[in-house]
Protein backbone atom coordinates (compact mmCIF):
# COMPACT_ATOMS: atom_id res chain seq x y z
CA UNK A 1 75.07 166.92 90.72
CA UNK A 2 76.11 170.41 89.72
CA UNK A 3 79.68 170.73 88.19
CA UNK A 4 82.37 171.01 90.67
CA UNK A 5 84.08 173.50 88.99
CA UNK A 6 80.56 176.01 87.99
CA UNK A 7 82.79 179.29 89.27
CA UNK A 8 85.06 179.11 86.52
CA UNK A 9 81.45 179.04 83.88
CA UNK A 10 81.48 181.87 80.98
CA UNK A 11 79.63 185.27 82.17
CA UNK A 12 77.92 187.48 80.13
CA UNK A 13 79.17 190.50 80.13
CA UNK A 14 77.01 193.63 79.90
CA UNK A 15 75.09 194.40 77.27
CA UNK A 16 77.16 197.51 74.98
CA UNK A 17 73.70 198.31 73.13
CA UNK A 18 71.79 199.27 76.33
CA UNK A 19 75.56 201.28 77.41
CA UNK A 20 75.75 203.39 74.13
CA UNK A 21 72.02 204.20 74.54
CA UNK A 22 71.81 205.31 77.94
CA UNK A 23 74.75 207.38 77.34
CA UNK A 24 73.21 208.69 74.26
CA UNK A 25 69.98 209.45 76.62
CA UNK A 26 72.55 211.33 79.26
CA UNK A 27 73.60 213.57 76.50
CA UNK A 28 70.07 214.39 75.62
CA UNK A 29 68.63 215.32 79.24
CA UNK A 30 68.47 218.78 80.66
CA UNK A 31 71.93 219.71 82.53
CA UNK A 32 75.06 220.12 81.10
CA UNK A 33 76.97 217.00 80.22
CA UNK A 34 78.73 215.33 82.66
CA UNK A 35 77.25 217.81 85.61
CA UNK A 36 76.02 214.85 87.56
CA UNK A 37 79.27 213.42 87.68
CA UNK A 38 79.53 209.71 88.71
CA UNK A 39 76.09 209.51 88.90
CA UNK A 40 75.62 209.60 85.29
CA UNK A 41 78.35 206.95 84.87
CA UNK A 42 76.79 204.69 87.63
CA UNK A 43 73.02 204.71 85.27
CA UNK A 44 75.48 204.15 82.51
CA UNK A 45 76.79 201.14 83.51
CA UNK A 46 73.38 199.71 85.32
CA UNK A 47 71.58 199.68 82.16
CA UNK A 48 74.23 197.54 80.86
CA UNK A 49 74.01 195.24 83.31
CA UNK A 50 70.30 195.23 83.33
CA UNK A 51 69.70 195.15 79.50
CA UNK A 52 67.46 198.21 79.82
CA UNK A 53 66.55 201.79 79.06
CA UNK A 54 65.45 202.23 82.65
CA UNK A 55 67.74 200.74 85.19
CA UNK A 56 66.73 199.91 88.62
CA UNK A 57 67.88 199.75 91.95
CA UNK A 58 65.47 197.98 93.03
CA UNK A 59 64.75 195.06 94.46
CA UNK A 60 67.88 194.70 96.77
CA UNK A 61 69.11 191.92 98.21
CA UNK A 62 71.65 191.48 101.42
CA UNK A 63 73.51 188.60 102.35
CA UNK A 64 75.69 188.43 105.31
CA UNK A 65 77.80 185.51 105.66
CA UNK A 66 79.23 184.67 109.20
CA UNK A 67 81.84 182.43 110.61
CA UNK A 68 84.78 181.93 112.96
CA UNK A 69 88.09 181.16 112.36
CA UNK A 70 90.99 179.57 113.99
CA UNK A 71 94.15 181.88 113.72
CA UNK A 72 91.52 183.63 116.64
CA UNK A 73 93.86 181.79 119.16
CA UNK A 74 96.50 184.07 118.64
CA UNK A 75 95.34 187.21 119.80
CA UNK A 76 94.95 189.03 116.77
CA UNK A 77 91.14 190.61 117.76
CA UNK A 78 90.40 193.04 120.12
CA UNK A 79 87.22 191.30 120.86
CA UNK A 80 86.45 187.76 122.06
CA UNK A 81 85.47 184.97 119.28
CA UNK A 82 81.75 184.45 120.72
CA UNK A 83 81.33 187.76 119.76
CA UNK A 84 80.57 186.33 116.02
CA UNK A 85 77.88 184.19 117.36
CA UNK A 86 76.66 186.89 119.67
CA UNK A 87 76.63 189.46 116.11
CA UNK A 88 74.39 186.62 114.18
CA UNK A 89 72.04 187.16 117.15
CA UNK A 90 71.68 190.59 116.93
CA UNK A 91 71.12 190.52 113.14
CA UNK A 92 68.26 188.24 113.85
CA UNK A 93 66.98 190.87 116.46
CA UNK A 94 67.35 193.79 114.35
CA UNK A 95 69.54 195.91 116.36
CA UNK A 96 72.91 195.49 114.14
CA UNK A 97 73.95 198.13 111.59
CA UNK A 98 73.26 196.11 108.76
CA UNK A 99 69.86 194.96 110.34
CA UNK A 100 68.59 199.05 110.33
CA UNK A 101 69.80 199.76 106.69
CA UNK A 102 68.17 197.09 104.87
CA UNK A 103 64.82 197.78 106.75
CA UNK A 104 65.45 201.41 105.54
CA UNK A 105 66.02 199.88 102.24
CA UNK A 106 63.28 197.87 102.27
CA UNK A 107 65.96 194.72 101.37
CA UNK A 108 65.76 191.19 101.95
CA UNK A 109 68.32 190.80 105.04
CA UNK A 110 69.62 186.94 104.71
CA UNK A 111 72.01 186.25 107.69
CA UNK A 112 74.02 182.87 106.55
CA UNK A 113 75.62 181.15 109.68
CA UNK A 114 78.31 179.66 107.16
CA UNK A 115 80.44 178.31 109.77
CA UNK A 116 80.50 179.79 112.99
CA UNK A 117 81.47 177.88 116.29
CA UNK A 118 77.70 177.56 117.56
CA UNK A 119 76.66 174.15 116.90
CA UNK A 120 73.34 174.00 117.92
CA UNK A 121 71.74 176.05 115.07
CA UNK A 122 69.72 179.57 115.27
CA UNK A 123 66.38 180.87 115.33
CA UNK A 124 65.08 181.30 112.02
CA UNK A 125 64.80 183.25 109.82
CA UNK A 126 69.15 182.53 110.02
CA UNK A 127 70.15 180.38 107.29
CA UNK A 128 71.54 177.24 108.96
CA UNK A 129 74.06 175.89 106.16
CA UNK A 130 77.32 175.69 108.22
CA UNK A 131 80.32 174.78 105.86
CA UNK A 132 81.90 173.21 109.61
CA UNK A 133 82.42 174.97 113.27
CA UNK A 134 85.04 177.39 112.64
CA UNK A 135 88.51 176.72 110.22
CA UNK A 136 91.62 175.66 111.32
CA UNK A 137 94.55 178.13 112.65
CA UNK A 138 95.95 179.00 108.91
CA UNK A 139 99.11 180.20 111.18
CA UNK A 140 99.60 176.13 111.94
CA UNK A 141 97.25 174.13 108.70
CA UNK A 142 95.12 175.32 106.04
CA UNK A 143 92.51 177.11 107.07
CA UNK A 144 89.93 174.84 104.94
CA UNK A 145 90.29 172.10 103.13
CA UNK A 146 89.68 171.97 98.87
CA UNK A 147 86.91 169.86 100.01
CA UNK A 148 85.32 172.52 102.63
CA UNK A 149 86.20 175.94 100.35
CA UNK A 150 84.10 173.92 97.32
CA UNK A 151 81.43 173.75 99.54
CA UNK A 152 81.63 177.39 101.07
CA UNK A 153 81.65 178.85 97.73
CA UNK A 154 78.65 176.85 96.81
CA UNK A 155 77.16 177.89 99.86
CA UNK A 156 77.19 181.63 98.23
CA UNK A 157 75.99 180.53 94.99
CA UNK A 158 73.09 178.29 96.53
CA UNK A 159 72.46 181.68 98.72
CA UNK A 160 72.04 183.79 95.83
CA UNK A 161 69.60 181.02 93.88
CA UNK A 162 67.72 180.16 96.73
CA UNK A 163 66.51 183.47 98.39
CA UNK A 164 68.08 186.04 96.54
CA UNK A 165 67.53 185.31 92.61
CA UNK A 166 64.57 188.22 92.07
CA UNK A 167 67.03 190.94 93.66
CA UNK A 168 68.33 193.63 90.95
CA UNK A 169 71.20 194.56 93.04
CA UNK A 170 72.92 192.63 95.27
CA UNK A 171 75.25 193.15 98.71
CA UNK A 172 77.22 190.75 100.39
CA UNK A 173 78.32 191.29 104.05
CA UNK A 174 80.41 189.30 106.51
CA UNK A 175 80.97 188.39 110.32
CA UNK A 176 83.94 186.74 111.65
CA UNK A 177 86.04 187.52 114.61
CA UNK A 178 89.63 187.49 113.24
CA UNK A 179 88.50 187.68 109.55
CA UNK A 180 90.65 190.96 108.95
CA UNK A 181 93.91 188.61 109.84
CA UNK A 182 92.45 185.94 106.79
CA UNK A 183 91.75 188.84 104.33
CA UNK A 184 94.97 190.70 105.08
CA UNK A 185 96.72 187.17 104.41
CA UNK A 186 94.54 186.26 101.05
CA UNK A 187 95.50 189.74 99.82
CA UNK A 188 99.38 189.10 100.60
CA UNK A 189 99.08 185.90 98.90
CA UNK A 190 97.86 187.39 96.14
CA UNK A 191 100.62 189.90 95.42
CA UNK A 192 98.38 192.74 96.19
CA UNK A 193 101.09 194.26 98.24
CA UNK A 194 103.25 193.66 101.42
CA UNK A 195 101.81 192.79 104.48
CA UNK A 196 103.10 196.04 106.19
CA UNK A 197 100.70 197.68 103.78
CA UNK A 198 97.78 195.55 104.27
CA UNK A 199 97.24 194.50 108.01
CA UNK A 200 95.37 197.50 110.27
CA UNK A 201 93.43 197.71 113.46
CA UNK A 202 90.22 195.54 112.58
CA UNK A 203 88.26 195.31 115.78
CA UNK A 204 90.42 198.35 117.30
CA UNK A 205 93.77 196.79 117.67
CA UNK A 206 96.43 199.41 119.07
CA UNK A 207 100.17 199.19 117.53
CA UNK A 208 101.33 196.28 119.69
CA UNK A 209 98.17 194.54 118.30
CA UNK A 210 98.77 195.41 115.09
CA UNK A 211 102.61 194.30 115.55
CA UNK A 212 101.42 190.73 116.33
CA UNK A 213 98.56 190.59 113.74
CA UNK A 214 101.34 191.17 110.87
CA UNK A 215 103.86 188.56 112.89
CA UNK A 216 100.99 185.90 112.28
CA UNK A 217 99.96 186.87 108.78
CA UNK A 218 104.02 186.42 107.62
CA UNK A 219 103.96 183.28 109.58
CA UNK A 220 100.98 181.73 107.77
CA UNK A 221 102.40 183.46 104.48
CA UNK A 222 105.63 181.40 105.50
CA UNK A 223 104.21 177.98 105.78
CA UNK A 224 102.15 178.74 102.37
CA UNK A 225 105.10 179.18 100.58
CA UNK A 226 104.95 180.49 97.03
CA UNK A 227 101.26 179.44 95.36
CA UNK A 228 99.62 180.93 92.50
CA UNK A 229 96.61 178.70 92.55
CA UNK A 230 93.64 181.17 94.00
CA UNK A 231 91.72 178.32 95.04
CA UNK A 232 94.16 176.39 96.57
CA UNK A 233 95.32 180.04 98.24
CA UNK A 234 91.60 180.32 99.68
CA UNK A 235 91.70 177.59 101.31
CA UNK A 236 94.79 177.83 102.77
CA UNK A 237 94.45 181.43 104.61
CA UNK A 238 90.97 182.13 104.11
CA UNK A 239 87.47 182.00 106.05
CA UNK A 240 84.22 179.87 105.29
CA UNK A 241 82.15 183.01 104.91
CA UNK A 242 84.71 184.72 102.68
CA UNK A 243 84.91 181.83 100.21
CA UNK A 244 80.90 181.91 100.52
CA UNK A 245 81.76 185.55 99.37
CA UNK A 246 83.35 184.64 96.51
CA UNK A 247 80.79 182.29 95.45
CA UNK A 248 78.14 184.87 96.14
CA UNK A 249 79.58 187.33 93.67
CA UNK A 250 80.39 185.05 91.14
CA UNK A 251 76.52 183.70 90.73
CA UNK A 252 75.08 187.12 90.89
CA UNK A 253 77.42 187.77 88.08
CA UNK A 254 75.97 184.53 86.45
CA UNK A 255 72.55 185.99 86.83
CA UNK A 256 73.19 189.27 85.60
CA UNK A 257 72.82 191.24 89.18
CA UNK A 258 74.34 194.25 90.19
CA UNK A 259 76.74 193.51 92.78
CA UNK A 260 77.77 196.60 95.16
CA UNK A 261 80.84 195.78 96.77
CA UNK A 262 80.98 196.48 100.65
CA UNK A 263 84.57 197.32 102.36
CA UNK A 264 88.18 195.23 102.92
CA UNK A 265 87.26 192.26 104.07
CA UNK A 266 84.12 191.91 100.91
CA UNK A 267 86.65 193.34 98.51
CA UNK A 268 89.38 190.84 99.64
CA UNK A 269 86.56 188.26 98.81
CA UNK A 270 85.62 190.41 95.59
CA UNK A 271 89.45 190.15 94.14
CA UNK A 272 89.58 185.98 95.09
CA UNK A 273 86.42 185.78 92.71
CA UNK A 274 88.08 187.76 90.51
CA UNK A 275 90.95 185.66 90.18
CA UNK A 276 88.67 182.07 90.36
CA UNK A 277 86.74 183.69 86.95
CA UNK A 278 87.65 187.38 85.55
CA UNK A 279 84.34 188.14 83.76
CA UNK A 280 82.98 188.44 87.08
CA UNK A 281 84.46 191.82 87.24
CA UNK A 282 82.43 193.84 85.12
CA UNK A 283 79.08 193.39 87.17
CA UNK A 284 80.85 194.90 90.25
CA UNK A 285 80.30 198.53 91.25
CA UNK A 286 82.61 199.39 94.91
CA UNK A 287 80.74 201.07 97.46
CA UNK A 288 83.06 202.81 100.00
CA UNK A 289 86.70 203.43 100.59
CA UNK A 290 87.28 201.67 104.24
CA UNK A 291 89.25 203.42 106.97
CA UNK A 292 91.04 199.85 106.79
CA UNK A 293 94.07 200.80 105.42
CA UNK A 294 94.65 197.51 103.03
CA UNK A 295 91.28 198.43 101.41
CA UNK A 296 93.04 200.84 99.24
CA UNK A 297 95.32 198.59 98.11
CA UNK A 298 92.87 196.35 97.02
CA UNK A 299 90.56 198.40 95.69
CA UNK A 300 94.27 199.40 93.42
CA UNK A 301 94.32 195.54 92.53
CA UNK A 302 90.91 195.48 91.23
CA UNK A 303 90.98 198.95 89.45
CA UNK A 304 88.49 200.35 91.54
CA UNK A 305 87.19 203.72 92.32
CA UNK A 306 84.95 203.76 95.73
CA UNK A 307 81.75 206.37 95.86
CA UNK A 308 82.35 206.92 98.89
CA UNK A 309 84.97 207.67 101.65
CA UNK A 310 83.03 207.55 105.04
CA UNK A 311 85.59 206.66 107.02
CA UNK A 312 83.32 203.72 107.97
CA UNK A 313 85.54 199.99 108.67
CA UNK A 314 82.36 198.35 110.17
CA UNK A 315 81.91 195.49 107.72
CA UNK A 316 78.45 193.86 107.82
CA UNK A 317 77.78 195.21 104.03
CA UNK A 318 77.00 198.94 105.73
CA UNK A 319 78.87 200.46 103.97
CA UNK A 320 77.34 199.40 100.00
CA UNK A 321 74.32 199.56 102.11
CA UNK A 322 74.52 203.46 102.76
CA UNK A 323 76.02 203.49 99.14
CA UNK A 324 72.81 201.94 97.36
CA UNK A 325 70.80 205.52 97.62
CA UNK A 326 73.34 206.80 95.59
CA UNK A 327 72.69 204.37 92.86
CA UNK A 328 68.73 204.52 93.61
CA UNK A 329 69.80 208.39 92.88
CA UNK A 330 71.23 207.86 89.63
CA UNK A 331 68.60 205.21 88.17
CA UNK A 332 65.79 208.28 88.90
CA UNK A 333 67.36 210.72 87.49
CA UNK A 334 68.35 208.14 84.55
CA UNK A 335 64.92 207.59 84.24
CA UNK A 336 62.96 210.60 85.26
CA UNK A 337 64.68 213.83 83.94
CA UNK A 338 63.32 215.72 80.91
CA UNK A 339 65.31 215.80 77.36
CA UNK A 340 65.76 218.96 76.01
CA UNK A 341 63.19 218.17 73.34
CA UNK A 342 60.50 217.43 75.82
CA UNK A 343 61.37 220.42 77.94
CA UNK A 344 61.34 222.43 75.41
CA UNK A 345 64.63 223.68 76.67
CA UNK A 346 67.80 224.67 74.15
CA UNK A 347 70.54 222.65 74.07
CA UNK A 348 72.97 225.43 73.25
């Protein structure tokens, strides 16, 4: 039986000798230092992570997590809750966002049902592994019990071992109608900032929808009470496929994979395995700034700078999707470029 408590296991952190020689190797290629900007820092860091002179990008790995939750019964989606069953579907067919970028990525898509309120399975290639049929209205109970959020976040880890171990770089994406309302409250409860500041239009809420979404975030914040415990704060307020997240991120940490961080709702589950087990930080690279407007805040929280500001609020794991050329970018040029000694061009 593996230990209950394997997210809170030592991680490696990145290996300094392969980051002082690829930044020796930066210096040495032909362009002016520092000309290619982030790029330079993102091939940097990936040889780090990778324990290598010549970082890849390659082979990537997508995971999207889905499930329903319960504070759905108060109104706080502009779209109906079998929409999250109707999403897995369309992953399966091909025609969702996240579906079209990983075949343009050549990535493994894995679409998890991790809890969603369809009980008589999917077609394969879904991964059946449903933590239950939906939480619990966090407004009312906890969302999950310790029990269920153990399990959810082993769910992520198992996902990662299971299908996704060979994969370089890794994204994790989400589904959930109403899974703003759960990440807006895990953020509050984490003292990333007020509610005000984190709650926005998910689905396409107008301002009275917005109005009510924050009413039933401070109400669930009420009956929480004061908590400092991020597990016990997980399960209270948050969703089976965000604490499958969590557990996602922290054993692609374990495993040494690059983990590119998709927009609020994976950063909200980004920060929670953050505060479960802080070496996981240092194998995270953040994709996109989402038009969500608590995703700034968060990103604050976990002293992150985006690559990219799309406007995108989509979810899925597009965003990091879109964002993974730019790191397939910076590993070639890493890789490929010419020093000035086999150019035979001056350095100055």
């Amino acid at each position: 039986m593996k230990d209950r408590n394997w997210f809170q296991a030592t991680i490696p952190q990145p290996d300094g000798h392969f980051r002082d020689a690829a930044m020796a190797r930066q210096t040495s290629l032909t362009k002016p230092s520092g000309s290619l900007g982030r790029l330079e820092s993102i091939a940097v860091e990936m040889a780090a992570m990778q324990g290598s002179d010549r970082p890849q990008a390659i082979p990537l790995g997508i995971a999207v997590f889905a499930a329903d939750h319960g504070v759905a019964a108060e109104g706080v989606s502009a779209f109906p809750q079998e929409v999250t069953a109707q999403m897995v579907l369309n992953f399966l067919n091909g025609g969702a966002a996240i579906s079209v970028l990983a075949e343009k990525t050549e990535a493994r898509l894995c679409v998890v049902d991790a809890g969603t309120l369809h009980r008589d399975g999917y077609p394969e290639p879904v991964i059946n592994r449903p933590v239950g049929h939906g939480t619990r209205n966090l407004v009312h109970e906890s969302a999950m019990t310790e029990k269920e959020c153990r399990h959810a976040l082993s769910l992520g880890r198992d996902v990662m071992d299971e299908w996704l171990s060979y994969a370089r770089v890794v994204i994790g994406g989400e589904m959930g109608i109403a899974n703003t309302t759960s990440a807006s409250a895990l953020a509050s409860a984490l003292r990333v900032a007020d509610v005000s500041e984190l709650v926005g239009p998910g689905t396409g809420l107008g301002p009275d929808g917005i109005s009510r979404k924050q009413s039933v975030v401070e109400a669930a914040l009420a009956r929480l009470g004061e908590q400092d415990d991020p597990l016990r704060i997980l399960a209270e307020l948050g969703g089976y496929e965000i604490a499958a997240l969590s557990g996602f991120y922290l054993r692609a940490a374990m495993t040494g994979a690059t983990i590119l961080v998709d927009g609020f709702i994976s950063s909200v589950a980004a920060l929670v395995a953050c505060r479960l087990n802080p070496d996981v930080r240092a194998w995270m690279l953040f994709s996109h700034a989402s038009a969500e407007p608590g995703h700034r805040r968060v990103l604050e929280a976990l002293d992150a700078e985006p690559l990219l500001d799309l406007g995108m609020r989509l979810g899925e794991g597009s965003g990091a999707a879109v964002a993974h050329g730019l790191l397939d970018s910076a590993c070639a040029l890493h890789n490929r470029m010419a020093t000035f000694a086999e150019a035979g061009v001056s350095d100055g």
